[in-house]
N, C-alpha and C. Protein backbone atom coordinates (compact mmCIF):
# COMPACT_ATOMS: atom_id res chain seq x y z
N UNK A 1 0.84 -1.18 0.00
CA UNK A 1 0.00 0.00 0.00
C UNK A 1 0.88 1.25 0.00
N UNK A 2 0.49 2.29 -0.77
CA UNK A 2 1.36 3.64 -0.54
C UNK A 2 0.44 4.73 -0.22
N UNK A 3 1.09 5.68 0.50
CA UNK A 3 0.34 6.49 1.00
C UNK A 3 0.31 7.89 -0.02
N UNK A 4 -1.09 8.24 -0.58
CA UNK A 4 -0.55 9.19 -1.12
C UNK A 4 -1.18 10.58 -0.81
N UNK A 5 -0.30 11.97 -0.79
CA UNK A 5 -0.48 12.84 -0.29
C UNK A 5 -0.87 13.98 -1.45
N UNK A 6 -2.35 14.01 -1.12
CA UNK A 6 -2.70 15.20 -2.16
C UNK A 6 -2.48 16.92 -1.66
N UNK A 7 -2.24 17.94 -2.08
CA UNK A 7 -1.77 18.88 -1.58
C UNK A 7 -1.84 20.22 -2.69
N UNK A 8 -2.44 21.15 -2.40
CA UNK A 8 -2.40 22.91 -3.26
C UNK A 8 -1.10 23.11 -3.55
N UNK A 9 -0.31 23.44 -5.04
CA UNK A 9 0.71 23.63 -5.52
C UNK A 9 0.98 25.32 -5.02
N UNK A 10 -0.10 25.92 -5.00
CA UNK A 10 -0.01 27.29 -4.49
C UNK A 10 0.69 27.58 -3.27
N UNK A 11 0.45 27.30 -1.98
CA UNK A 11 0.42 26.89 -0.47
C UNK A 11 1.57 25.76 0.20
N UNK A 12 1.27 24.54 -0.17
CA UNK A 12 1.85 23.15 0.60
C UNK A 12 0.41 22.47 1.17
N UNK A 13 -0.74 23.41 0.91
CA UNK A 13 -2.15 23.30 2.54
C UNK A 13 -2.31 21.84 2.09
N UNK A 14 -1.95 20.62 2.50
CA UNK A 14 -2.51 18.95 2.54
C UNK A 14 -4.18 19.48 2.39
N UNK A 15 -4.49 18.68 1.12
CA UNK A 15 -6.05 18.37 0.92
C UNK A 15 -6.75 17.13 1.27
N UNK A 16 -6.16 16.06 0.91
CA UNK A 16 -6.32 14.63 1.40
C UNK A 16 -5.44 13.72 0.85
N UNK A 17 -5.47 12.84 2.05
CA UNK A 17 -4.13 11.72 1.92
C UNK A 17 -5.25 10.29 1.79
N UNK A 18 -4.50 9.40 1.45
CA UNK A 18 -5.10 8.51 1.22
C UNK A 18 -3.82 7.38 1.01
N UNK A 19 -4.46 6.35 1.92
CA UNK A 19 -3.69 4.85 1.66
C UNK A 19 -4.40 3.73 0.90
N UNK A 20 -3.40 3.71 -0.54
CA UNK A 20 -3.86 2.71 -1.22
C UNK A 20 -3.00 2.35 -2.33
N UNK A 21 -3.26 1.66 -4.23
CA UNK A 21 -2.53 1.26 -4.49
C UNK A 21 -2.53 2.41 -5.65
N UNK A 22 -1.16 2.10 -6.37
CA UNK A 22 -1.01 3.34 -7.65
C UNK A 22 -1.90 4.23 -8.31
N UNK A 23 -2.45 2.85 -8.61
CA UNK A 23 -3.83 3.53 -9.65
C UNK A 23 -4.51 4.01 -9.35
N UNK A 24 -5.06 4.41 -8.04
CA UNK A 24 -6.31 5.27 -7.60
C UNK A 24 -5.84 7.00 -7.22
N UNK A 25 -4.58 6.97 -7.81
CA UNK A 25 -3.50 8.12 -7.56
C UNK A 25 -5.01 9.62 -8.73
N UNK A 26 -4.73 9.29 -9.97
CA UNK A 26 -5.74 10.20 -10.56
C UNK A 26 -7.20 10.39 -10.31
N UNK A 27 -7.96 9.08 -9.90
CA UNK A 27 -9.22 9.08 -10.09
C UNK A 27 -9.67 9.57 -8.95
N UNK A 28 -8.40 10.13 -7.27
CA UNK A 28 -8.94 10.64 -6.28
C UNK A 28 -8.69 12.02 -6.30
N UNK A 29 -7.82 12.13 -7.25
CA UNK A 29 -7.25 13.72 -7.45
C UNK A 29 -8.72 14.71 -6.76
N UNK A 30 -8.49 15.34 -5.63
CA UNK A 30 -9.53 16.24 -5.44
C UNK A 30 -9.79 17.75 -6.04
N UNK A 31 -8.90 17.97 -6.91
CA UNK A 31 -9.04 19.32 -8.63
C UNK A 31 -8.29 19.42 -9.55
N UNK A 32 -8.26 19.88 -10.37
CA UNK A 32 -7.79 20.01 -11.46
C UNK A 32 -6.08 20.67 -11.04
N UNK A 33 -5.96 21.47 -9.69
CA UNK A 33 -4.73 21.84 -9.54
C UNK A 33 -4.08 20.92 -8.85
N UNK A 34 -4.88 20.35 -7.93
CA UNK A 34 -4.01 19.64 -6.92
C UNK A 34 -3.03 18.89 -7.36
N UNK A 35 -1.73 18.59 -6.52
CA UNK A 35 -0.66 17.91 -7.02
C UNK A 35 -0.01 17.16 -5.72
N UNK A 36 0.47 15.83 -5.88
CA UNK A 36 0.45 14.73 -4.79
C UNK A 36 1.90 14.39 -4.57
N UNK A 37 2.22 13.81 -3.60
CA UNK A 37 3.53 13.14 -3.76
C UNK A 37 3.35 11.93 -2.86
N UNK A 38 4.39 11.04 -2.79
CA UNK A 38 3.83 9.67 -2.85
C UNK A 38 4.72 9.36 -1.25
N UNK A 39 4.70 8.81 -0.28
CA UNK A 39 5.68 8.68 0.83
C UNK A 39 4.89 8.27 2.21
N UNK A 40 5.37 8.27 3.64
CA UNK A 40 4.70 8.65 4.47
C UNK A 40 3.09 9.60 4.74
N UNK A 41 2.43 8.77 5.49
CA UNK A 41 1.26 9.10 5.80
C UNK A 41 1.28 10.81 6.58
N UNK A 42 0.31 11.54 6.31
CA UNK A 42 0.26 12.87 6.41
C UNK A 42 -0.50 13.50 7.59
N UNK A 43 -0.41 13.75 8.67
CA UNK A 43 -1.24 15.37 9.12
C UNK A 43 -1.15 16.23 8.50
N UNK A 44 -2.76 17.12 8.21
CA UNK A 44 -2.74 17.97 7.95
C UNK A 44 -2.90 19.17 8.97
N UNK A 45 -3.46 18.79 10.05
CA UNK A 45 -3.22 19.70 11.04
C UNK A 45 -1.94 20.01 11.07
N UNK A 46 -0.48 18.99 11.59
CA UNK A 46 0.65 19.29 11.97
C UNK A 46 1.56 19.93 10.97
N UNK A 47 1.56 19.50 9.08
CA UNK A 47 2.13 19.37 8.05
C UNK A 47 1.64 20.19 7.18
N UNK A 48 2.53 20.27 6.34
CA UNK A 48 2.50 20.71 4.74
C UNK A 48 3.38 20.69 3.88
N UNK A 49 3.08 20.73 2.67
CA UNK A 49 4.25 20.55 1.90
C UNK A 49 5.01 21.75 0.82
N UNK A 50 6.38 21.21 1.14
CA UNK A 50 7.31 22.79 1.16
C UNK A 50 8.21 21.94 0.00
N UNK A 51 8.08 22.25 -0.97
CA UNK A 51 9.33 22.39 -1.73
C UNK A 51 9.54 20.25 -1.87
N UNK A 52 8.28 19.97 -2.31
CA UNK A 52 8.06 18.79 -2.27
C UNK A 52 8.36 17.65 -1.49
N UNK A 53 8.32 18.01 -0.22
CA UNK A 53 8.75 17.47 0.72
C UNK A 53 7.30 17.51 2.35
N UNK A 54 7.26 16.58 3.42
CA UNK A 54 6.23 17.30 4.26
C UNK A 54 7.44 17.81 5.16
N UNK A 55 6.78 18.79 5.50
CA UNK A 55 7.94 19.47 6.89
C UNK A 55 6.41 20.11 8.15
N UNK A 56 6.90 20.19 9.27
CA UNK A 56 6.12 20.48 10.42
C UNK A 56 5.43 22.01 10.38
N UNK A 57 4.35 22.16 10.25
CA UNK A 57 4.06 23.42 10.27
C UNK A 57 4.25 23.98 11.42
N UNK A 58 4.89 25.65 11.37
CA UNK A 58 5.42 26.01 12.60
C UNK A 58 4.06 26.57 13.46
N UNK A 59 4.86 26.33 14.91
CA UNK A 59 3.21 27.59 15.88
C UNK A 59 3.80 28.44 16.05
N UNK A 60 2.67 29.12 16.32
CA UNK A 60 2.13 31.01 16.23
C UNK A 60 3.23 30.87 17.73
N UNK A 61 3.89 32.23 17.81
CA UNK A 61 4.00 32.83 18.88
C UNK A 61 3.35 33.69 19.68
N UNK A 62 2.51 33.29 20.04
CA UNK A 62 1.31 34.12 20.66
C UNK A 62 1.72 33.87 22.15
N UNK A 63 1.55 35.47 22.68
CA UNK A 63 2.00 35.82 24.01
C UNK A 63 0.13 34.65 24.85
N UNK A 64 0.76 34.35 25.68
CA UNK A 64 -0.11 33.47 26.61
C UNK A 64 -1.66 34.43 26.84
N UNK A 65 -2.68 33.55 26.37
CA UNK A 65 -4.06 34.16 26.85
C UNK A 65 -3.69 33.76 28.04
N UNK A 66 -5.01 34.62 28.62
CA UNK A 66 -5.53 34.64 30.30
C UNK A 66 -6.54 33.21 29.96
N UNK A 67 -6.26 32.35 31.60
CA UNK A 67 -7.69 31.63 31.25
C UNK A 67 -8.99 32.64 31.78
N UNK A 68 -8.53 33.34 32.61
CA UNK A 68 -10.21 34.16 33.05
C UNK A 68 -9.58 35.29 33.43
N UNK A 69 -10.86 36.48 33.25
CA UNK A 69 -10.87 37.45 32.76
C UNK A 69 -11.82 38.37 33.17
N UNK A 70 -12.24 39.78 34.18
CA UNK A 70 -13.07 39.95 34.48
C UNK A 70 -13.76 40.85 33.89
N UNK A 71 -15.09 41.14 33.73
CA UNK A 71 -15.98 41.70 32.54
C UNK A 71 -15.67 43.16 32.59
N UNK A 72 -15.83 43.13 31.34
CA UNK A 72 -15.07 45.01 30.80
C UNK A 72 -13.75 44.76 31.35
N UNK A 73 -12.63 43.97 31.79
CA UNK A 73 -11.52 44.33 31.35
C UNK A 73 -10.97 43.37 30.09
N UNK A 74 -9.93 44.31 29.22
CA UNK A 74 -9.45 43.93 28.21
C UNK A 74 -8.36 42.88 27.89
N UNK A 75 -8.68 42.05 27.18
CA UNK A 75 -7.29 41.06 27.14
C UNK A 75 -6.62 41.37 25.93
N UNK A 76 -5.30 41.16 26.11
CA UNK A 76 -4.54 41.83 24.57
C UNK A 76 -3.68 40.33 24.86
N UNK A 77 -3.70 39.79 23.47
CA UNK A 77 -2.89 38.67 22.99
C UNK A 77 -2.00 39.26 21.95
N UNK A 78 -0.56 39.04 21.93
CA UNK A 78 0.80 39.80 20.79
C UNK A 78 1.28 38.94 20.68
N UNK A 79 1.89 38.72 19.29
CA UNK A 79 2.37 37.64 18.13
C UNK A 79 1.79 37.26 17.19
N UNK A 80 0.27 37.77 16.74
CA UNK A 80 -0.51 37.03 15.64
C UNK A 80 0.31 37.33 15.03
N UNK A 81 -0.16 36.39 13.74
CA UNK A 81 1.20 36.94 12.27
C UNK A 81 -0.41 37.44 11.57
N UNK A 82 0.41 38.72 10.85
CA UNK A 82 -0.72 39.31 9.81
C UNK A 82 -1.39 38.92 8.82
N UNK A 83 -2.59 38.59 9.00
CA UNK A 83 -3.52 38.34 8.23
C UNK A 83 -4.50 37.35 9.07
N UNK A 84 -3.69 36.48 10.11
CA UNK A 84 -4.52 36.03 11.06
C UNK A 84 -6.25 36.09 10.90
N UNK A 85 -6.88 35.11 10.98
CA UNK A 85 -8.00 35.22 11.40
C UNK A 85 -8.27 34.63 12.44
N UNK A 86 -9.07 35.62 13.31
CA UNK A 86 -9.21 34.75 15.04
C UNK A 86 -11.12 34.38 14.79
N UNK A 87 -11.66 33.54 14.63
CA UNK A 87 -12.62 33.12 14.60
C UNK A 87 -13.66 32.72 16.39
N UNK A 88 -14.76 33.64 16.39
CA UNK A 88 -15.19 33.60 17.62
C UNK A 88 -16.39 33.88 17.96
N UNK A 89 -16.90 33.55 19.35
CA UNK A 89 -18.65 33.35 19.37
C UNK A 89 -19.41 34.57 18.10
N UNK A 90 -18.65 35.87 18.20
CA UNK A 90 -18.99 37.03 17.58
C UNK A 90 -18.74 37.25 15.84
N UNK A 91 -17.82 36.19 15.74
CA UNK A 91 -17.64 36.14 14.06
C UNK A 91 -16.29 35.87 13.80
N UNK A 92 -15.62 36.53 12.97
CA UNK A 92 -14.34 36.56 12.58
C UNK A 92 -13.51 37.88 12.78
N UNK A 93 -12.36 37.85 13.49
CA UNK A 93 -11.70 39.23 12.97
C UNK A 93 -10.34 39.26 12.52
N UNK A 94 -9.85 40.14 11.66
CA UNK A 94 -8.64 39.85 10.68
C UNK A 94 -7.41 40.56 11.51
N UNK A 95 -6.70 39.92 11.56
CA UNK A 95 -5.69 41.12 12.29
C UNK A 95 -4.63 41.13 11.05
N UNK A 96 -4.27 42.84 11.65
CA UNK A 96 -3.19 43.29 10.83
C UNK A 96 -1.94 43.43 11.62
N UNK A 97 -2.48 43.61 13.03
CA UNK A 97 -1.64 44.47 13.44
C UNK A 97 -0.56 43.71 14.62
N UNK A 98 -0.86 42.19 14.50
CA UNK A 98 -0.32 41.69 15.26
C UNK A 98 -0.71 40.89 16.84
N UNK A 99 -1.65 41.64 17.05
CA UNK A 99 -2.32 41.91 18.26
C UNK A 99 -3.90 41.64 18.29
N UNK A 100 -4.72 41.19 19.31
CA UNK A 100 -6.07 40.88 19.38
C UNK A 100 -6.36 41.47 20.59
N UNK A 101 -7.04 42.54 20.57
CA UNK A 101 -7.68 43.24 21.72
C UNK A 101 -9.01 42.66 21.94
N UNK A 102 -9.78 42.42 23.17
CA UNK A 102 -10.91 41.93 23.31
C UNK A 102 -11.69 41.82 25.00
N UNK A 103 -12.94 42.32 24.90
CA UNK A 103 -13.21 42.21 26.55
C UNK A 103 -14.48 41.71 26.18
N UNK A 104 -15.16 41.71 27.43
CA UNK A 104 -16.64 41.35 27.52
C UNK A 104 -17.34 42.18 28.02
N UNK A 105 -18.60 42.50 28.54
CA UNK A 105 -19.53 43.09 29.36
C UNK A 105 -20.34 41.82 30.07
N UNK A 106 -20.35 40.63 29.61
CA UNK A 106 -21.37 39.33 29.91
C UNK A 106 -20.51 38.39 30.28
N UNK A 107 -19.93 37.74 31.83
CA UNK A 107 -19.94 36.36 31.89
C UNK A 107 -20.10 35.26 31.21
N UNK A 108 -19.09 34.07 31.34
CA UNK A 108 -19.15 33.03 30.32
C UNK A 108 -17.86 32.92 29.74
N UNK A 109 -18.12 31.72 29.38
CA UNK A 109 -16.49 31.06 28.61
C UNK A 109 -16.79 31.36 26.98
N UNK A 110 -15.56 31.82 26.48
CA UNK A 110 -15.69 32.24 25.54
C UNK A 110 -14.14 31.84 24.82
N UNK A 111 -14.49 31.09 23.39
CA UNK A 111 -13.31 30.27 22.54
C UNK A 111 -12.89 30.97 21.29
N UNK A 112 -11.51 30.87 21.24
CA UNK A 112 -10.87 31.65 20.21
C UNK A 112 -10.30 30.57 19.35
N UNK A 113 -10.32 30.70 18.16
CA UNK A 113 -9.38 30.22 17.38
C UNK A 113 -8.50 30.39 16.16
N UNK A 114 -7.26 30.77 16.27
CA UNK A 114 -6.56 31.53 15.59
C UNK A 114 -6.02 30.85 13.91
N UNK A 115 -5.95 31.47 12.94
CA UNK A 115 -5.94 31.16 11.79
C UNK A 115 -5.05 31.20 11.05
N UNK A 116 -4.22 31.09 10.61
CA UNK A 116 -3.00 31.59 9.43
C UNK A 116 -2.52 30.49 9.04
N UNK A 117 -2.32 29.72 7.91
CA UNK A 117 -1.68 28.89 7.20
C UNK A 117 -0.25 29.53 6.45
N UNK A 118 1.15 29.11 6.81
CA UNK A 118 0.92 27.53 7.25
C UNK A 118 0.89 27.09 9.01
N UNK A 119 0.88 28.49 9.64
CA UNK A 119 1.11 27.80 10.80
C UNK A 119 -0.18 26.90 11.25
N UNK A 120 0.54 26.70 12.39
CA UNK A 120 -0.52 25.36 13.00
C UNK A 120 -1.92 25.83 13.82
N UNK A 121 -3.40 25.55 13.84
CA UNK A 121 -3.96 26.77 14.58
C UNK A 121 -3.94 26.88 16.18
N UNK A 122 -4.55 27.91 16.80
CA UNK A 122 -4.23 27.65 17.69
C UNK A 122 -5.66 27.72 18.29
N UNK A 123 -6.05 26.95 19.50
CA UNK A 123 -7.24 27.45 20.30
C UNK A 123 -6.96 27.57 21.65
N UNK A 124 -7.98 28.48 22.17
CA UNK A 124 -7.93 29.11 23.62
C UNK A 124 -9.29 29.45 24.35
N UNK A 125 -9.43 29.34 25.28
CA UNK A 125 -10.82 29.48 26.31
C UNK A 125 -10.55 30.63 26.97
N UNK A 126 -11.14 31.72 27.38
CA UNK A 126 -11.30 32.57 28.20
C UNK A 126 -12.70 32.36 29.21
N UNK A 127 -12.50 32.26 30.22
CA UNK A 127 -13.44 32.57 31.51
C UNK A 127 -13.90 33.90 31.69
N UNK A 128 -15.23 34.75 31.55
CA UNK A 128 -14.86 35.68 31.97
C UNK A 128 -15.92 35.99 33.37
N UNK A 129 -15.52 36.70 34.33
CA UNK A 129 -16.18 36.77 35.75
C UNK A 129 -16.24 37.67 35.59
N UNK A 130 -17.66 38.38 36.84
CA UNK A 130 -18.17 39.48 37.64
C UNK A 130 -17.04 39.79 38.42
């Protein structure tokens, strides 16, 4: 059996891997761009592929969230890389600037999850108290 690794020629972003035999190499092709290479079995969470090869996608340096947090005060997280998307109960927001400012007025746990390919994503819980 070989494992084969389908993957965006644009990016490295792993689309789907699949273990099986030669021939099912075209007929799983998932588009017209995608382009595969043949080796070890793949994460796509952890991986991607660089220069036809998989290598470890790196993590964000993101300064440490708070786990809890008390209402109306502000939490500032530094290290997003730009373009980041932090995805959250409230929607999406894009950062440019490096940084994610954010408070509450309402109690409750509240989940972040940070975006940028190729790094790896990241998630986080905030508590926030009276």
């Amino acid at each position: 059996m070989t494992s084969i690794v389908y993957f965006d020629p644009e990016g490295g972003r792993i689309l789907k891997v699949l273990v099986g035999q030669d021939d099912v190499i075209e007929a799983n092709k998932p588009s017209e761009t995608a382009q595969y290479i043949i080796g070890p079995e793949a994460d796509s969470a952890e991986q991607y592929v660089l220069d036809g090869a998989l290598v470890d996608r790196p993590l964000m340096s993101l300064s440490p969230p708070p786990e809890t947090l008390q209402v109306d005060v502000e939490m500032v997280i530094t290290g997003l890389p730009t373009g980041s998307e932090v995805h959250h109960q409230g929607g999406v927001a894009v950062i440019d600037d490096g940084s994610l400012e954010w408070s509450s007025d309402l109690p409750g746990v509240y989940s972040f999850m940070v975006v940028k390919f190729p790094y790896q994503e990241e998630v986080f819980h905030v508590t926030v108290t009276l």
